[in-house]
N, C-alpha and C. Protein backbone atom coordinates (compact mmCIF):
# COMPACT_ATOMS: atom_id res chain seq x y z
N UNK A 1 -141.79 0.19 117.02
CA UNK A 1 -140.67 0.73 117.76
C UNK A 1 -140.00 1.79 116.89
N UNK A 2 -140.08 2.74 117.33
CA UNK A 2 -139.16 3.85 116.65
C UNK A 2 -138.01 4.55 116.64
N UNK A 3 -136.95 3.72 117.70
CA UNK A 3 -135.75 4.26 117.32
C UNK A 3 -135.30 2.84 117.80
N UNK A 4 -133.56 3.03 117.49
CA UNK A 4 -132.35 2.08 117.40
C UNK A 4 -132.42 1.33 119.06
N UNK A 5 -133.15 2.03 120.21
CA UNK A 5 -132.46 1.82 121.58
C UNK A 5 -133.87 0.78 121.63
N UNK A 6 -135.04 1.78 121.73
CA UNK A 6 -136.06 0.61 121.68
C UNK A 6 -136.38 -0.92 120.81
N UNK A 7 -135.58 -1.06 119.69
CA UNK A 7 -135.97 -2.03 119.23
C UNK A 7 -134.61 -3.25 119.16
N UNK A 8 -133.41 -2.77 119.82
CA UNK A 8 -132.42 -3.60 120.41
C UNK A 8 -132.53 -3.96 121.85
N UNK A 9 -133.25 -3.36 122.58
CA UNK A 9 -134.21 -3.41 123.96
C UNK A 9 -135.27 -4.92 124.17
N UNK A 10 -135.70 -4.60 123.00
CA UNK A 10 -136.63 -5.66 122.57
C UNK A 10 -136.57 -7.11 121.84
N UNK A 11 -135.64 -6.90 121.32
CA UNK A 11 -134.46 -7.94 121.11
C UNK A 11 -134.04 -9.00 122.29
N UNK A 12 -133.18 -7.99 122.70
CA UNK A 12 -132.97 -8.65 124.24
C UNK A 12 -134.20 -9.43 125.10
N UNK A 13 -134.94 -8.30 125.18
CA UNK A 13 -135.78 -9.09 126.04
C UNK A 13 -136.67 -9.90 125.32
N UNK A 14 -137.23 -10.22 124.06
CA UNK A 14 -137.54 -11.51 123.35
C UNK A 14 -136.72 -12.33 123.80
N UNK A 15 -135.31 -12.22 123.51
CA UNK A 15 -134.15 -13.63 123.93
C UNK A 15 -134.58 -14.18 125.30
N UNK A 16 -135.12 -13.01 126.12
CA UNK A 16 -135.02 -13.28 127.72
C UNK A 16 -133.88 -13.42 128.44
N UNK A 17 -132.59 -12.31 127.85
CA UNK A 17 -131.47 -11.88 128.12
C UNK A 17 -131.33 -10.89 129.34
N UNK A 18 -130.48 -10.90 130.11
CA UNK A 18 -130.23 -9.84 130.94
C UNK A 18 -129.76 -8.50 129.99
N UNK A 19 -129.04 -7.50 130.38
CA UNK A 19 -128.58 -6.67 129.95
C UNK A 19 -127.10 -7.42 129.91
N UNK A 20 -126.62 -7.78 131.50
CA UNK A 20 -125.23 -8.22 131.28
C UNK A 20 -125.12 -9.73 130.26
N UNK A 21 -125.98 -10.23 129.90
CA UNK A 21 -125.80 -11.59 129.55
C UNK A 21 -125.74 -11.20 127.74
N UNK A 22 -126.78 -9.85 127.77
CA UNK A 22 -126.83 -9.65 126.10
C UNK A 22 -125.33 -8.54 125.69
N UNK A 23 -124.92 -7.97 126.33
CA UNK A 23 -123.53 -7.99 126.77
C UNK A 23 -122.34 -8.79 126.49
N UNK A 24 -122.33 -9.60 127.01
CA UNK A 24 -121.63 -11.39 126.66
C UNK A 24 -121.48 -11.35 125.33
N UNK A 25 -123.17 -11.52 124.89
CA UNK A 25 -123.54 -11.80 123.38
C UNK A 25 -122.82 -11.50 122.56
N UNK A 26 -122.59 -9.85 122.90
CA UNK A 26 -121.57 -9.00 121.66
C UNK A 26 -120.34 -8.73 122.17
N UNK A 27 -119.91 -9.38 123.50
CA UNK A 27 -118.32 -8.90 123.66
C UNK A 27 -119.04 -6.94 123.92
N UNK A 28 -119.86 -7.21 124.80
CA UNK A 28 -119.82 -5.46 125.21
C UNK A 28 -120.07 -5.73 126.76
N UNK A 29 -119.51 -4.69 127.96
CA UNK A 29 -119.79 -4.07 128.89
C UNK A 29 -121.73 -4.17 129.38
N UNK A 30 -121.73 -4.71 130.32
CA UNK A 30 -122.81 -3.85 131.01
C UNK A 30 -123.06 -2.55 131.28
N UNK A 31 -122.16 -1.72 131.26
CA UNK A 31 -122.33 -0.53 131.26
C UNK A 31 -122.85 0.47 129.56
N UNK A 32 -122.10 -0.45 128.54
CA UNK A 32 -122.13 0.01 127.30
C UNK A 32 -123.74 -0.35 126.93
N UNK A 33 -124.11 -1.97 126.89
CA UNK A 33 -125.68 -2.21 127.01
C UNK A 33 -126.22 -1.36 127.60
N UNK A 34 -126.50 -1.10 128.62
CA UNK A 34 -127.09 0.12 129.67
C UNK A 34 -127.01 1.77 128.73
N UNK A 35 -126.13 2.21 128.58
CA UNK A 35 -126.11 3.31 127.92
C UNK A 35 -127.06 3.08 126.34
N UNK A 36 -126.41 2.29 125.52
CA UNK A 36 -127.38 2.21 124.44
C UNK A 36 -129.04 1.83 124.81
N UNK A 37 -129.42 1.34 125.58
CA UNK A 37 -130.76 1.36 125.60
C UNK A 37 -131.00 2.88 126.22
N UNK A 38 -130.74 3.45 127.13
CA UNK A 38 -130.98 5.08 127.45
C UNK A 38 -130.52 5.53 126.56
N UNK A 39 -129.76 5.71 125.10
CA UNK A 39 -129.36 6.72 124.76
C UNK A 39 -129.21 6.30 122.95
N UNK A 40 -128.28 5.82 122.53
CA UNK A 40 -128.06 5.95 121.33
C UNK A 40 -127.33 4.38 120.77
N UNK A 41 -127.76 3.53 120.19
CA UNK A 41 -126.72 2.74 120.09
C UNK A 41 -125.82 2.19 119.07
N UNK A 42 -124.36 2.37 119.39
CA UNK A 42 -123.67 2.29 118.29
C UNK A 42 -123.08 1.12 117.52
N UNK A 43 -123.75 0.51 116.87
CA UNK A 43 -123.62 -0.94 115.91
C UNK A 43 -122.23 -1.18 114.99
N UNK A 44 -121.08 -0.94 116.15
CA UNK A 44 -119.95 -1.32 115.15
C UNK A 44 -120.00 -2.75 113.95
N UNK A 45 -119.52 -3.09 113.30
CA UNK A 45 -119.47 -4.39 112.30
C UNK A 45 -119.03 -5.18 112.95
N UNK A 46 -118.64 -5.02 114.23
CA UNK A 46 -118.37 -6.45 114.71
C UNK A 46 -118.92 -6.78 115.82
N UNK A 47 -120.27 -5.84 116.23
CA UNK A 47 -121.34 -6.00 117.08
C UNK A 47 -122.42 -6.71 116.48
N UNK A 48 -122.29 -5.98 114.94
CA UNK A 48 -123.25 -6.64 113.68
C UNK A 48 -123.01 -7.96 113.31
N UNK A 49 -121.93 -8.20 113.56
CA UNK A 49 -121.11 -9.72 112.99
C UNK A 49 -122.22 -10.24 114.04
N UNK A 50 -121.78 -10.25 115.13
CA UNK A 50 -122.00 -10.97 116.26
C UNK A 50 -123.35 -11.30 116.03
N UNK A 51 -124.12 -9.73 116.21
CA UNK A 51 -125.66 -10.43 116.19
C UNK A 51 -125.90 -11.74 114.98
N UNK A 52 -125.86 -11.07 113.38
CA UNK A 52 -125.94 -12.11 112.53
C UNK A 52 -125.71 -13.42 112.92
N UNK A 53 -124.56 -13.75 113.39
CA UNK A 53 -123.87 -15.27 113.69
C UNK A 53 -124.76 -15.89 114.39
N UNK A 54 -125.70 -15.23 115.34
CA UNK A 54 -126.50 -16.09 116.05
C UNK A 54 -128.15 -15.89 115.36
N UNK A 55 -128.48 -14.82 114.26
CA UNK A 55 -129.50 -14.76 113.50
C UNK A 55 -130.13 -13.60 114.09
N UNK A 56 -129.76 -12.91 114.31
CA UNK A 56 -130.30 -11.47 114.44
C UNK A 56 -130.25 -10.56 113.56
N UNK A 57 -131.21 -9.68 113.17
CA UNK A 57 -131.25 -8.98 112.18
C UNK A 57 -130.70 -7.71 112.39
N UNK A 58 -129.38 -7.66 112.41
CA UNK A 58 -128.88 -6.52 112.79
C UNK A 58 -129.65 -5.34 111.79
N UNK A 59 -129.58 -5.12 110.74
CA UNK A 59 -130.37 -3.92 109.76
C UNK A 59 -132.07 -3.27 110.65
N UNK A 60 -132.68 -4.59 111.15
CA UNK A 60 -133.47 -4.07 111.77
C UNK A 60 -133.75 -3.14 113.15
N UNK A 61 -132.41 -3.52 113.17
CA UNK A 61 -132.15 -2.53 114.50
C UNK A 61 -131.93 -0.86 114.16
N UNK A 62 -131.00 -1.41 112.85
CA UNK A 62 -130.19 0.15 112.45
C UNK A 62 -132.28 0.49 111.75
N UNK A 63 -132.69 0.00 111.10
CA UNK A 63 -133.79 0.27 110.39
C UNK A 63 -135.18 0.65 110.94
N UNK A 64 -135.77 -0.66 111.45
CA UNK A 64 -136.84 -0.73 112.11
C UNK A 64 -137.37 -1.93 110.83
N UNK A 65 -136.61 -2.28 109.86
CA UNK A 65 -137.32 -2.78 108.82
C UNK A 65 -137.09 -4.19 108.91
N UNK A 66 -138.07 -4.77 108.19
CA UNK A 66 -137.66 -6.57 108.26
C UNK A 66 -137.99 -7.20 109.69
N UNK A 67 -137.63 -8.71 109.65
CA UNK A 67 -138.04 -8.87 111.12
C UNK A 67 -136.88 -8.72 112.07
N UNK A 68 -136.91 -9.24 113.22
CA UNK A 68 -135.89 -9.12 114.52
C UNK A 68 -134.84 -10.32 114.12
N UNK A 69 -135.65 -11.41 113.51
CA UNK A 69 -134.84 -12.88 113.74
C UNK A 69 -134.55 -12.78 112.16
N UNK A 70 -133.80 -13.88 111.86
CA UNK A 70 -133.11 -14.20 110.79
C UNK A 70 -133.75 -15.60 110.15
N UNK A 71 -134.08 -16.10 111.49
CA UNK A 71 -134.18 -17.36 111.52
C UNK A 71 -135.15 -17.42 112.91
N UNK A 72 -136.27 -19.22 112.99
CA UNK A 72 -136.90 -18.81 113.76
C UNK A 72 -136.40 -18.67 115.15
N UNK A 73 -136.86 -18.33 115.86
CA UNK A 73 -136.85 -17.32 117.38
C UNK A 73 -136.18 -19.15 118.52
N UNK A 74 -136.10 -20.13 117.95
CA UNK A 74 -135.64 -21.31 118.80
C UNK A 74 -134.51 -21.84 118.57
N UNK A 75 -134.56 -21.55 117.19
CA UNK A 75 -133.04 -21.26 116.80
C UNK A 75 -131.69 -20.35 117.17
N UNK A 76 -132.90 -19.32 117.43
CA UNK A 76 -131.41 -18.29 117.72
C UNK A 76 -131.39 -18.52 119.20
N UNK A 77 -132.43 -19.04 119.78
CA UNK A 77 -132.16 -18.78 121.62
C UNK A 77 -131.11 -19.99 121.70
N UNK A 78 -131.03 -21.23 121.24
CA UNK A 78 -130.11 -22.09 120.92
C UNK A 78 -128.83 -21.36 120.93
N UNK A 79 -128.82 -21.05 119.75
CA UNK A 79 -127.54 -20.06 119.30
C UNK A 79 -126.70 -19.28 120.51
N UNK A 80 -127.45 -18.37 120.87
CA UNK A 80 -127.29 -17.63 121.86
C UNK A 80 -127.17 -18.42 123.22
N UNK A 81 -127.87 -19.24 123.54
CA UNK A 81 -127.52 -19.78 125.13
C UNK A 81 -126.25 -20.37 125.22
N UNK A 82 -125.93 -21.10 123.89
CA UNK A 82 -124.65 -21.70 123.63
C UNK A 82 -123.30 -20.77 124.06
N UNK A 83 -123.79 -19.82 123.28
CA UNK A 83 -122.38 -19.14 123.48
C UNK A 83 -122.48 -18.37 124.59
N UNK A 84 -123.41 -18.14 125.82
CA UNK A 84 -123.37 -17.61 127.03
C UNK A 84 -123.64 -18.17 128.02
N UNK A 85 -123.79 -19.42 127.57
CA UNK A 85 -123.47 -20.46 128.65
C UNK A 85 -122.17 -21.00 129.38
């Protein structure tokens, strides 16, 4: 994956997240999700917080480097359903 939109895209849909549900995730808009996958996306520190907390590799987003998860991939869907449930 070679830029920031495609590989937070992919993210999501590993989780098997909506747009609005990965949204939730970070305290962002459906509309804001939507724009960063078409366009550019902007990883404030407390979008970054967010991902981390549930084991997302935020750097890999800004990067392309390292893996997606932090931790393994059942862990974080845990993580994540919790708090968007």
């Amino acid at each position: 994956m070679k830029n920031k939109r495609d590989r937070l895209k992919k993210i999501r849909q590993t989780l098997g997240l909506s747009q609005t549900k990965f949204g939730v995730l970070i305290n962002r808009s459906l509309s804001t999700v939507r724009y960063w996958e078409d366009t550019h996306p902007i990883l404030t520190n407390d979008v970054k917080e967010s991902l981390r907390f549930v084991g997302i590799n935020a750097d890999f987003i800004e990067t392309g480097e390292g893996s997606m998860f932090t931790e393994n991939i059942d862990s974080v869907k845990r993580k994540v359903y919790k708090i968007i449930d």
